[in-house]
Protein backbone atom coordinates (compact mmCIF):
# COMPACT_ATOMS: atom_id res chain seq x y z
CA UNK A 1 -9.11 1.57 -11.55
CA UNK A 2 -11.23 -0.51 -13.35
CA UNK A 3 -13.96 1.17 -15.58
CA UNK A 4 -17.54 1.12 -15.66
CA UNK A 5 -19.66 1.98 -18.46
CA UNK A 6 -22.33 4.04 -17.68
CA UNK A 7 -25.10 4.15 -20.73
CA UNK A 8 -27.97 6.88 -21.38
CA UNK A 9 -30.97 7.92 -23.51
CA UNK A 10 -30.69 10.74 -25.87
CA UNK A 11 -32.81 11.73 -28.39
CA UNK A 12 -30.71 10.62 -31.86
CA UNK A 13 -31.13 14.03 -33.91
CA UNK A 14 -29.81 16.11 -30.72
CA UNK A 15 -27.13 13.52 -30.44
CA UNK A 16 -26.07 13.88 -34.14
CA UNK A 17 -26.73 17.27 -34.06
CA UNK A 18 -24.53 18.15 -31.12
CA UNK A 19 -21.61 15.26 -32.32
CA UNK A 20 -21.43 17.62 -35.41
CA UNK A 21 -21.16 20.88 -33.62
CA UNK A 22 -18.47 19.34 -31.43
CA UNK A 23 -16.56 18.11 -33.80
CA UNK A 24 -16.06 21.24 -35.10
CA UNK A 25 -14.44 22.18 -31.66
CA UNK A 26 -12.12 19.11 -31.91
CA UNK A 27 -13.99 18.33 -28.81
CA UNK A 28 -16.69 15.26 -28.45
CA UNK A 29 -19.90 14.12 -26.59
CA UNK A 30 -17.96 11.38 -24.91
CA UNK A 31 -15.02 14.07 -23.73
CA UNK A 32 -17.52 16.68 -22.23
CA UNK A 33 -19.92 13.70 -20.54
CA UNK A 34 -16.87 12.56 -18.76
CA UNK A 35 -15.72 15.87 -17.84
CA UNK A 36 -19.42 16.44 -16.27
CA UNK A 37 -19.06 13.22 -14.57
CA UNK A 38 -15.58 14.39 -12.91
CA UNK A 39 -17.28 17.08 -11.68
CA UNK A 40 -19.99 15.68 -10.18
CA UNK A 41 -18.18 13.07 -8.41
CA UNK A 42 -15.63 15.67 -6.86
CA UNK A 43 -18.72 17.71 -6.01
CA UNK A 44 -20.71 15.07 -3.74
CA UNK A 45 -18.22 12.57 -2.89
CA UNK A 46 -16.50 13.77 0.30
CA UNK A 47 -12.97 14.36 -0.45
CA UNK A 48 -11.65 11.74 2.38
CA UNK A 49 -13.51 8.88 0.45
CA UNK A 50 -11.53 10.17 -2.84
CA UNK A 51 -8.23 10.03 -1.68
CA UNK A 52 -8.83 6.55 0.02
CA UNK A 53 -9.97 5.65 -3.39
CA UNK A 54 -7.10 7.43 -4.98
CA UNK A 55 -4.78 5.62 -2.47
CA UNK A 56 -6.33 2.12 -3.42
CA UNK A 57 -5.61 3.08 -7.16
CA UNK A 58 -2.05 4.54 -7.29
CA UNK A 59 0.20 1.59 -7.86
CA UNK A 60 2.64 0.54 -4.94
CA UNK A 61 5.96 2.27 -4.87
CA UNK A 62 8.14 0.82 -7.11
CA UNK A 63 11.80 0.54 -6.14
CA UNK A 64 14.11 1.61 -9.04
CA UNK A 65 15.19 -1.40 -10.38
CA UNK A 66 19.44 -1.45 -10.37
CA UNK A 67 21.38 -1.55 -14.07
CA UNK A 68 22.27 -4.89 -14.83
CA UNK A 69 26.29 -5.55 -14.90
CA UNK A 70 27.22 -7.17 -17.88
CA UNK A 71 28.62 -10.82 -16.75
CA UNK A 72 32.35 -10.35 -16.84
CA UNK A 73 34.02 -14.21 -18.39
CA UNK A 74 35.37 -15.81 -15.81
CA UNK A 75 38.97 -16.57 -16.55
CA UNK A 76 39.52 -20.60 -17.47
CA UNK A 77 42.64 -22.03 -16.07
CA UNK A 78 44.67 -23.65 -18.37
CA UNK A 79 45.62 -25.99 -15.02
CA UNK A 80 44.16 -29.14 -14.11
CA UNK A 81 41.85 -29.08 -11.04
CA UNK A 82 43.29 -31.55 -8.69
CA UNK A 83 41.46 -34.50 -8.14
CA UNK A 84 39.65 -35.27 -4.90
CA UNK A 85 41.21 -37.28 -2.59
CA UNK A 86 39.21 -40.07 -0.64
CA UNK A 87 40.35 -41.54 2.67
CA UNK A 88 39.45 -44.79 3.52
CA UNK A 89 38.21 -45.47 7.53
């Protein structure tokens, strides 16, 4: 699916202040706000309407693709190919 960017206002020092605690969880602002967003979408949007768009998303079935042979040479004749004959009306 193609993204969207969705952009809010936060006060700076909270931001900075809560980018530093994070980080000390190996975790981050951006990883938790799109966690919350997850959830709120599988919260209010009915689930039929998420697997249509789930179904729109998934990429078509893709047939295995077969091994390629390698080409084998084709054996040259060391004979000369006859020449074709024309016939006159």
């Amino acid at each position: 699916m193609k993204k969207a960017t969705v952009t809010i206002a936060f006060d700076d020092e909270k931001l900075g202040a809560l980018e530093f605690s994070l980080r000390k969880e190996h975790s981050s602002v951006q990883e938790h706000l799109e966690d919350a967003l997850n959830a709120l979408y599988e919260k209010t949007v009915p689930e039929p309407l998420r697997e249509y768009l789930d179904s729109k998303a998934a990429p078509a079935a893709v047939k295995p693709k077969r091994p390629v042979k390698p080409a084998a040479p084709k054996p040259q004749s060391s004979e000369p190919k006859p020449a074709a004959v024309k016939e006159g009306n």
